[in-house]
C-alpha atoms as a PDB file:
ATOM      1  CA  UNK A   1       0.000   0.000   0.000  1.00  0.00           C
ATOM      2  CA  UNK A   2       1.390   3.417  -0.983  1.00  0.00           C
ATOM      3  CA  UNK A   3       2.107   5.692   2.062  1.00  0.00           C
ATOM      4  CA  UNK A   4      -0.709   8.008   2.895  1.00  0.00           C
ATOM      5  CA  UNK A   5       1.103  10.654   4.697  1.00  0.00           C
ATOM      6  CA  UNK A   6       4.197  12.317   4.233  1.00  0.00           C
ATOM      7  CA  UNK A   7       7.742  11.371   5.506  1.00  0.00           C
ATOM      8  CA  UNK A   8       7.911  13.719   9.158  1.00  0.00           C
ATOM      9  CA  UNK A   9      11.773  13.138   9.536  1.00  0.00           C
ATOM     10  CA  UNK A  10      13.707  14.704  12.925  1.00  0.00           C
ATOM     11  CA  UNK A  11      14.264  18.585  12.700  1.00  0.00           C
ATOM     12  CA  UNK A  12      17.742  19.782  13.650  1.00  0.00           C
ATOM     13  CA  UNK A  13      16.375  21.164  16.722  1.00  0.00           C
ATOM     14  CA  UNK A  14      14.370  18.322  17.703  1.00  0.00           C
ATOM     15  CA  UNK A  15      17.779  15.703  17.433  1.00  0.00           C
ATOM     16  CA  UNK A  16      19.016  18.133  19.927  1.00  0.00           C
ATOM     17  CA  UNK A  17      16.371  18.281  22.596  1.00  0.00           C
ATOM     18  CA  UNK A  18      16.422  14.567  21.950  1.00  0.00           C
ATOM     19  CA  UNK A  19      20.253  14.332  23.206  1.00  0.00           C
ATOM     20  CA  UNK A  20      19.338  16.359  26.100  1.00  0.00           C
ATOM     21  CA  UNK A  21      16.650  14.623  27.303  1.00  0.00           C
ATOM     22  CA  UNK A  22      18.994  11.411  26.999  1.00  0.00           C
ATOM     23  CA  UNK A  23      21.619  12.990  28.909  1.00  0.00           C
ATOM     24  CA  UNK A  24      18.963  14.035  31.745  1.00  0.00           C
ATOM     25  CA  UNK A  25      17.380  11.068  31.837  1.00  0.00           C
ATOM     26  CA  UNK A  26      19.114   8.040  30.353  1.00  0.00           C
ATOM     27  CA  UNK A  27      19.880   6.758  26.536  1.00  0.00           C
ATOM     28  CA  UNK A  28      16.117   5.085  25.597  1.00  0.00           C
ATOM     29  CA  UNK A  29      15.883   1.919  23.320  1.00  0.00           C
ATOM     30  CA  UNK A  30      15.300   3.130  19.752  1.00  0.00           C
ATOM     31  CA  UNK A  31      13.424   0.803  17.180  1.00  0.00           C
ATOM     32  CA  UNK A  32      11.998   1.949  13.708  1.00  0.00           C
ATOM     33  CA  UNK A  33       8.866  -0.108  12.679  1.00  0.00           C
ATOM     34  CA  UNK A  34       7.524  -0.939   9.827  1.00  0.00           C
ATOM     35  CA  UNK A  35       3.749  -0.793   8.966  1.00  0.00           C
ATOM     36  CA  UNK A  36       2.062  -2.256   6.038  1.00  0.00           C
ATOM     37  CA  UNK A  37      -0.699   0.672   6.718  1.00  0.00           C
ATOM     38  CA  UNK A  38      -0.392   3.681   7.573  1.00  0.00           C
ATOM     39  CA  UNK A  39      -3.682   5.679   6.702  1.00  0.00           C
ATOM     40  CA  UNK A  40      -4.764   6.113  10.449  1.00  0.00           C
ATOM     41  CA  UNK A  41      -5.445   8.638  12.639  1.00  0.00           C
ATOM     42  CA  UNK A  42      -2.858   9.931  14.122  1.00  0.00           C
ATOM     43  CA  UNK A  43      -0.245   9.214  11.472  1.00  0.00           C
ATOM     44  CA  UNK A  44      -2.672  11.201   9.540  1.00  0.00           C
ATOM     45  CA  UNK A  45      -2.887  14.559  11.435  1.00  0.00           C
ATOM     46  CA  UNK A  46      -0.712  17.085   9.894  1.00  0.00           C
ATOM     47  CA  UNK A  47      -0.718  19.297  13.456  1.00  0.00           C
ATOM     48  CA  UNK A  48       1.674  16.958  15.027  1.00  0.00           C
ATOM     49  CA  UNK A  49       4.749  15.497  14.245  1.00  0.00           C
ATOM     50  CA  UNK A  50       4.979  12.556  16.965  1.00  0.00           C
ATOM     51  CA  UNK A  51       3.321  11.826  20.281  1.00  0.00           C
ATOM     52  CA  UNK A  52       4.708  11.290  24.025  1.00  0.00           C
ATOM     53  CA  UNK A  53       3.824   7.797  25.447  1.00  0.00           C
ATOM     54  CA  UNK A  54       2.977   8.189  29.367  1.00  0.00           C
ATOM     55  CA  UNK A  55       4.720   5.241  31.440  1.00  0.00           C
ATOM     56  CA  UNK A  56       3.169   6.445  34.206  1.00  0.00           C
ATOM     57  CA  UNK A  57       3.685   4.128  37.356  1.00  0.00           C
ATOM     58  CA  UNK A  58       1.501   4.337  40.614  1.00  0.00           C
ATOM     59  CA  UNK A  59       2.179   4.724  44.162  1.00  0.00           C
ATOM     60  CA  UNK A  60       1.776   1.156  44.226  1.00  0.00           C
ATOM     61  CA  UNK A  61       4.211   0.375  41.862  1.00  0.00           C
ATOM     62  CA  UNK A  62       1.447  -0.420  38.672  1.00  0.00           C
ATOM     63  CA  UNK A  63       1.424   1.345  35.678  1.00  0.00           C
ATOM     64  CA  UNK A  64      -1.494   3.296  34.139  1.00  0.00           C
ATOM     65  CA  UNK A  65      -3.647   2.090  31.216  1.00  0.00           C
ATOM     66  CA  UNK A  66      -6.672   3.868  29.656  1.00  0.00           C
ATOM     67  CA  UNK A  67      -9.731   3.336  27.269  1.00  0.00           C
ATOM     68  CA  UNK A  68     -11.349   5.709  25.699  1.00  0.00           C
ATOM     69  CA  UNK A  69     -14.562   5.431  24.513  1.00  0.00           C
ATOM     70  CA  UNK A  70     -14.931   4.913  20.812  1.00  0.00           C
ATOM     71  CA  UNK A  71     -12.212   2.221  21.180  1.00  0.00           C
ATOM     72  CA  UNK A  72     -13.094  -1.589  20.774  1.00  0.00           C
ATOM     73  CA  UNK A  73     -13.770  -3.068  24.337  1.00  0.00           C
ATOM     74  CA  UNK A  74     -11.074  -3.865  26.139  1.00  0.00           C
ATOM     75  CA  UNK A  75      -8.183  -1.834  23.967  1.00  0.00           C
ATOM     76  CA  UNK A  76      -6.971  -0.566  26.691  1.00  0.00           C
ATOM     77  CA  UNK A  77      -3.335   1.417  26.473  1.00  0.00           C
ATOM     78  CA  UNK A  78      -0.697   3.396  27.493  1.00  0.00           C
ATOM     79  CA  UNK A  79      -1.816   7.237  27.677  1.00  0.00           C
ATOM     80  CA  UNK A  80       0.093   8.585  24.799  1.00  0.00           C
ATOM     81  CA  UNK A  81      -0.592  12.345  23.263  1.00  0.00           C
ATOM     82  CA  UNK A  82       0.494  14.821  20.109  1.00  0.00           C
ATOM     83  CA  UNK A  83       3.665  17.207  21.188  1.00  0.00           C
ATOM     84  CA  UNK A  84       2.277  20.323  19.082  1.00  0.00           C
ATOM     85  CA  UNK A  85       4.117  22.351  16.501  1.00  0.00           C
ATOM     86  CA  UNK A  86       7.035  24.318  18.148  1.00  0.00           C
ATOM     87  CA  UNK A  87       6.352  22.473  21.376  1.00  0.00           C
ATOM     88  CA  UNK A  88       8.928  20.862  23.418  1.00  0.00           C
ATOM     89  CA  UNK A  89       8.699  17.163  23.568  1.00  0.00           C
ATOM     90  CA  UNK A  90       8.934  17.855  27.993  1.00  0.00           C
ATOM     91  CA  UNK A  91       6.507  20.014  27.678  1.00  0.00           C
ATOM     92  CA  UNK A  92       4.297  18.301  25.441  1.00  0.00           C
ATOM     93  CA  UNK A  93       4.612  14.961  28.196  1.00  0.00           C
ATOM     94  CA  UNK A  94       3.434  17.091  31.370  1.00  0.00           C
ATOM     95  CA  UNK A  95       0.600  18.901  29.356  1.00  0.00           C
ATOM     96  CA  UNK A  96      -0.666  15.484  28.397  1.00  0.00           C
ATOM     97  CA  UNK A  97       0.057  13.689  31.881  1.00  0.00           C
ATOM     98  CA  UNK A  98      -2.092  16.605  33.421  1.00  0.00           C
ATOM     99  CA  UNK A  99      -4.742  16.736  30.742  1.00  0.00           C
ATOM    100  CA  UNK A 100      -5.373  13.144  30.694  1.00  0.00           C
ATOM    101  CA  UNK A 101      -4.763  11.953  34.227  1.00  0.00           C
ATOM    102  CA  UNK A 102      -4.615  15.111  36.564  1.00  0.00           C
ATOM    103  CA  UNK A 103      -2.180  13.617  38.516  1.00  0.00           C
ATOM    104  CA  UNK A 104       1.132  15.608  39.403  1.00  0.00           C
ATOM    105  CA  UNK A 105       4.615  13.523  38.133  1.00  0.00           C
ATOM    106  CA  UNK A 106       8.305  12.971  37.645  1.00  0.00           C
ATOM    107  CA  UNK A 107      10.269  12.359  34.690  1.00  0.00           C
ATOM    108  CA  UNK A 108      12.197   8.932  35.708  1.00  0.00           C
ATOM    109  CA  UNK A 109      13.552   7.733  32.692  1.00  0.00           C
ATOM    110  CA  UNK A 110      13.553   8.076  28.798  1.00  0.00           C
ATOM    111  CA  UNK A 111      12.421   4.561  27.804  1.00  0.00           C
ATOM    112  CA  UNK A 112      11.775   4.697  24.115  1.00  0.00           C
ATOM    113  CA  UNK A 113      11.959   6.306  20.834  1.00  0.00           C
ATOM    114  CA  UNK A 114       9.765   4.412  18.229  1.00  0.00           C
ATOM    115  CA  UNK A 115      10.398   6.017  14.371  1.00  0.00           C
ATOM    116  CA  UNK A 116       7.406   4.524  12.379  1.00  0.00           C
ATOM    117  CA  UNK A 117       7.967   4.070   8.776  1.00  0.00           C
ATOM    118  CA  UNK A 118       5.771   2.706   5.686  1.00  0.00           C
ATOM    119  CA  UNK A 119       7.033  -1.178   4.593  1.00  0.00           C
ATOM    120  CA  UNK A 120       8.614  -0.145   1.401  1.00  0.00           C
ATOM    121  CA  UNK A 121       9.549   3.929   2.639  1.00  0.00           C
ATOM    122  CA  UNK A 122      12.487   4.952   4.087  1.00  0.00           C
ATOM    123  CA  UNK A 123      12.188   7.831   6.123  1.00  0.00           C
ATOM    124  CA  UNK A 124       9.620   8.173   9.330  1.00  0.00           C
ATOM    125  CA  UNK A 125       6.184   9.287   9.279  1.00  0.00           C
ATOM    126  CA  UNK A 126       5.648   9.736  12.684  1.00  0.00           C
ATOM    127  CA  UNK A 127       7.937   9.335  16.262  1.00  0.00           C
ATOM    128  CA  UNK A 128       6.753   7.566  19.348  1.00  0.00           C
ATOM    129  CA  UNK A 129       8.807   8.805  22.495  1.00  0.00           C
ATOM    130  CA  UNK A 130       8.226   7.106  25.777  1.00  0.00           C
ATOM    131  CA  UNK A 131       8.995   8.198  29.542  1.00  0.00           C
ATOM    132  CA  UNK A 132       8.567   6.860  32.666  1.00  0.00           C
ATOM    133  CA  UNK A 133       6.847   9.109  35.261  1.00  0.00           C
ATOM    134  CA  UNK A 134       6.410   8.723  39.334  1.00  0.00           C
ATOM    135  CA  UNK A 135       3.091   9.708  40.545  1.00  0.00           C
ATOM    136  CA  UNK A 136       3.946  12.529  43.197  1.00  0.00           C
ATOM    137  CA  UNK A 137       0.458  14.233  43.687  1.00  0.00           C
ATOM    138  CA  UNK A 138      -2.556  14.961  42.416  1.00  0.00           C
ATOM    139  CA  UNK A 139      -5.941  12.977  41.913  1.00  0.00           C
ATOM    140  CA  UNK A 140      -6.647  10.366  38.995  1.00  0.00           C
ATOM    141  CA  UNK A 141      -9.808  11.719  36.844  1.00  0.00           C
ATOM    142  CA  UNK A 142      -9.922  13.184  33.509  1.00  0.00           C
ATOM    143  CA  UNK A 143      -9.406  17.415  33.005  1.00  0.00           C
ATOM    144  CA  UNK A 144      -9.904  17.862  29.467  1.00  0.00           C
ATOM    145  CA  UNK A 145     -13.358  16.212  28.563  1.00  0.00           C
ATOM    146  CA  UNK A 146     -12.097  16.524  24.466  1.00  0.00           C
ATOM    147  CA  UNK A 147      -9.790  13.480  25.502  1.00  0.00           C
ATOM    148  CA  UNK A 148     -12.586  11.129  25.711  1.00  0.00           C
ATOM    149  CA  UNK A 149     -11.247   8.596  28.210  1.00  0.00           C
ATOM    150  CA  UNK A 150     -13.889   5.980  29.143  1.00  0.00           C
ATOM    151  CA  UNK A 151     -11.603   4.592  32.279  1.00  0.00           C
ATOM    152  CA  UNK A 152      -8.500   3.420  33.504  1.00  0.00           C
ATOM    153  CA  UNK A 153      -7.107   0.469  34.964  1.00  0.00           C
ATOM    154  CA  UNK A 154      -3.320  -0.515  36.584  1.00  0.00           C
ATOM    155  CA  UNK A 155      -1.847  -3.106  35.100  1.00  0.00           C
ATOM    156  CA  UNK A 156       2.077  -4.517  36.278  1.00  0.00           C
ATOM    157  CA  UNK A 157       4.679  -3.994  33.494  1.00  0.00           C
ATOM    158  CA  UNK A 158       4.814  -7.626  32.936  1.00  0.00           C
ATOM    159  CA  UNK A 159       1.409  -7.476  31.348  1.00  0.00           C
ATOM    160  CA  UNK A 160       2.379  -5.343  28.450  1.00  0.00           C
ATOM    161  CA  UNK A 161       3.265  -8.451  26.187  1.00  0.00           C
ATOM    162  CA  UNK A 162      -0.678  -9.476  26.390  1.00  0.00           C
ATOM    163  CA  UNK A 163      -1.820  -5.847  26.102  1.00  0.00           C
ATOM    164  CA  UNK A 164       0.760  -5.504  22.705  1.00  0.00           C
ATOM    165  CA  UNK A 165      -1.136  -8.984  21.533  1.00  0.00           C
ATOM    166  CA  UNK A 166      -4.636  -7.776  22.018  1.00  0.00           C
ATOM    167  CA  UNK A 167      -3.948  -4.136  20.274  1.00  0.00           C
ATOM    168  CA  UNK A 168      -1.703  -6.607  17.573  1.00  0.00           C
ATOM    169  CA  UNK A 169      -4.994  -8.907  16.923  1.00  0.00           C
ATOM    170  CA  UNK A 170      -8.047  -5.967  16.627  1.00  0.00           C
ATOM    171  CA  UNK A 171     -10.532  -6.902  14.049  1.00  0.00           C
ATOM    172  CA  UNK A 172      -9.953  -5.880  10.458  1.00  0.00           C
ATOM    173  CA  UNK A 173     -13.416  -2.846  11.288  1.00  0.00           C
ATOM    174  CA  UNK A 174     -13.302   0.830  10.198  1.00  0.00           C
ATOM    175  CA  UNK A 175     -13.752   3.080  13.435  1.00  0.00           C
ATOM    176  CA  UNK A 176     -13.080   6.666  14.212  1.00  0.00           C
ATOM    177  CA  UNK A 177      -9.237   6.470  13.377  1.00  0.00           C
ATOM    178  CA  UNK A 178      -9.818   4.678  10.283  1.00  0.00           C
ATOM    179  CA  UNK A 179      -8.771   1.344  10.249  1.00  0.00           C
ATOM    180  CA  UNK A 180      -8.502  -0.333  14.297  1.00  0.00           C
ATOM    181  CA  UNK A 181      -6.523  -3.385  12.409  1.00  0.00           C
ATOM    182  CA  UNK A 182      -3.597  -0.850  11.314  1.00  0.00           C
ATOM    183  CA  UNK A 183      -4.558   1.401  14.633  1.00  0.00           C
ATOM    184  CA  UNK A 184      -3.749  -1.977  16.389  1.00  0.00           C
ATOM    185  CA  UNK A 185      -0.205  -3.086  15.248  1.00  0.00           C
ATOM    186  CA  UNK A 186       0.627   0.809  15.694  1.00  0.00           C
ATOM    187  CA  UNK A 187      -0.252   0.770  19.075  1.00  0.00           C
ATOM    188  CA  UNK A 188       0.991  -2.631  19.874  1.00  0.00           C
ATOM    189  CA  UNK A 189       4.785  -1.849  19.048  1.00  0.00           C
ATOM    190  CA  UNK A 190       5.088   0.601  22.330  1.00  0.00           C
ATOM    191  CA  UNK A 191       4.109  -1.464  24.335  1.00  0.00           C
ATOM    192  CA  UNK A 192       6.326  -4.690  23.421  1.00  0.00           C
ATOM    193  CA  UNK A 193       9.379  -1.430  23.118  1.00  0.00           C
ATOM    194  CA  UNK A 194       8.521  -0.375  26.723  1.00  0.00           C
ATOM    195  CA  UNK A 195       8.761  -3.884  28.780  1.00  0.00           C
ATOM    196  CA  UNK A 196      11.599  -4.681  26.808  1.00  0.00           C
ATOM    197  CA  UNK A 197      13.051  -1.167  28.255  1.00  0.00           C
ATOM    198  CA  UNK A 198      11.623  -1.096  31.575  1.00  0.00           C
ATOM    199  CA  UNK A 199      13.439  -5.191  31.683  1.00  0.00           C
ATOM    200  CA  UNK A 200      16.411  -3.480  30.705  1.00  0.00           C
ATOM    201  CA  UNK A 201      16.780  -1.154  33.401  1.00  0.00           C
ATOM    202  CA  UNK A 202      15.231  -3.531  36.164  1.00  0.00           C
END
């Protein structure tokens, strides 16, 4: 299938917040992933050039999943969200965190850049980069209503491998984002990335 959005490589500017974060907050495991599809929301939103992914770990050690609610029952995920244009990916991660959990964190580690590309392209259309965060205050609930999240549940990081099999297997069904099948696989490949990072640094 012929790429439906264009390549969104690194700017300049971005490479270099990116080796800044690293050198705050540790090197992250960096994958590129192929997709066989890639006319979905979000690879097709032209306000955003990659997402944050929210590893966002409990006071009682569990990390946070959400559903929203024009998902297939039981897709439940890590909270990931756009980093806007001229936005700092930092700033992007505790706008989202706050937005979509309203709970107060800490940036622990940088876990995971994911560079998405189409099967037969070569450069990315869209950049996945994931953080771990330490609840510090705060109460769980949603603040902006636009984010449609249905619930949440804690899962342990072990359980990341099933959740990456679930999103892997959706039905092939035309939703909101376009295709979940597609929608799926994308969303699978963080999760698979982020036990394999948290492992890593156990």
């Amino acid at each position: 299938m012929a790429p439906a959005v264009a390549p969104r490589p690194l700017s300049k500017q971005r490479k270099r917040e990116l080796v800044l974060l690293a050198r705050r907050f540790g090197d992250p495991l960096e994958r590129d992933v192929a997709l066989d599809d890639v006319d979905f929301d979000p690879l097709t939103k032209r306000d955003r050039t990659g997402e944050v992914c929210m590893v966002l770990r409990r006071r009682d050690g569990r990390l946070l999943v959400s559903i929203k609610n024009f998902y297939p029952r039981g897709a439940y995920r890590l909270p990931t969200g756009g980093i806007r244009q001229g936005e700092s990916i930092e700033a992007a991660l505790l706008r989202e965190t706050r937005e979509e959990t309203g709970l107060d964190v800490a940036i622990r580690r940088y876990l995971v850049h994911l560079a998405y590309r189409p099967a037969a392209g070569t450069e990315p259309v869209f950049h996945t980069f994931a953080f771990l965060l330490e609840e510090t205050g705060g109460a769980l609930q949603v603040l902006d209503a636009e984010e449609r999240i249905e619930g949440y549940r804690e899962v342990d990081a072990r359980d990341l491998p099933s959740i990456a099999k679930r999103l892997g297997s959706l039905a092939d069904a035309q939703g909101e984002v376009g295709s979940w099948r597609a929608w799926g696989i994308f969303r699978a490949a963080i999760h698979g990335a982020v036990h394999e990072a948290l492992a890593e640094g156990a």
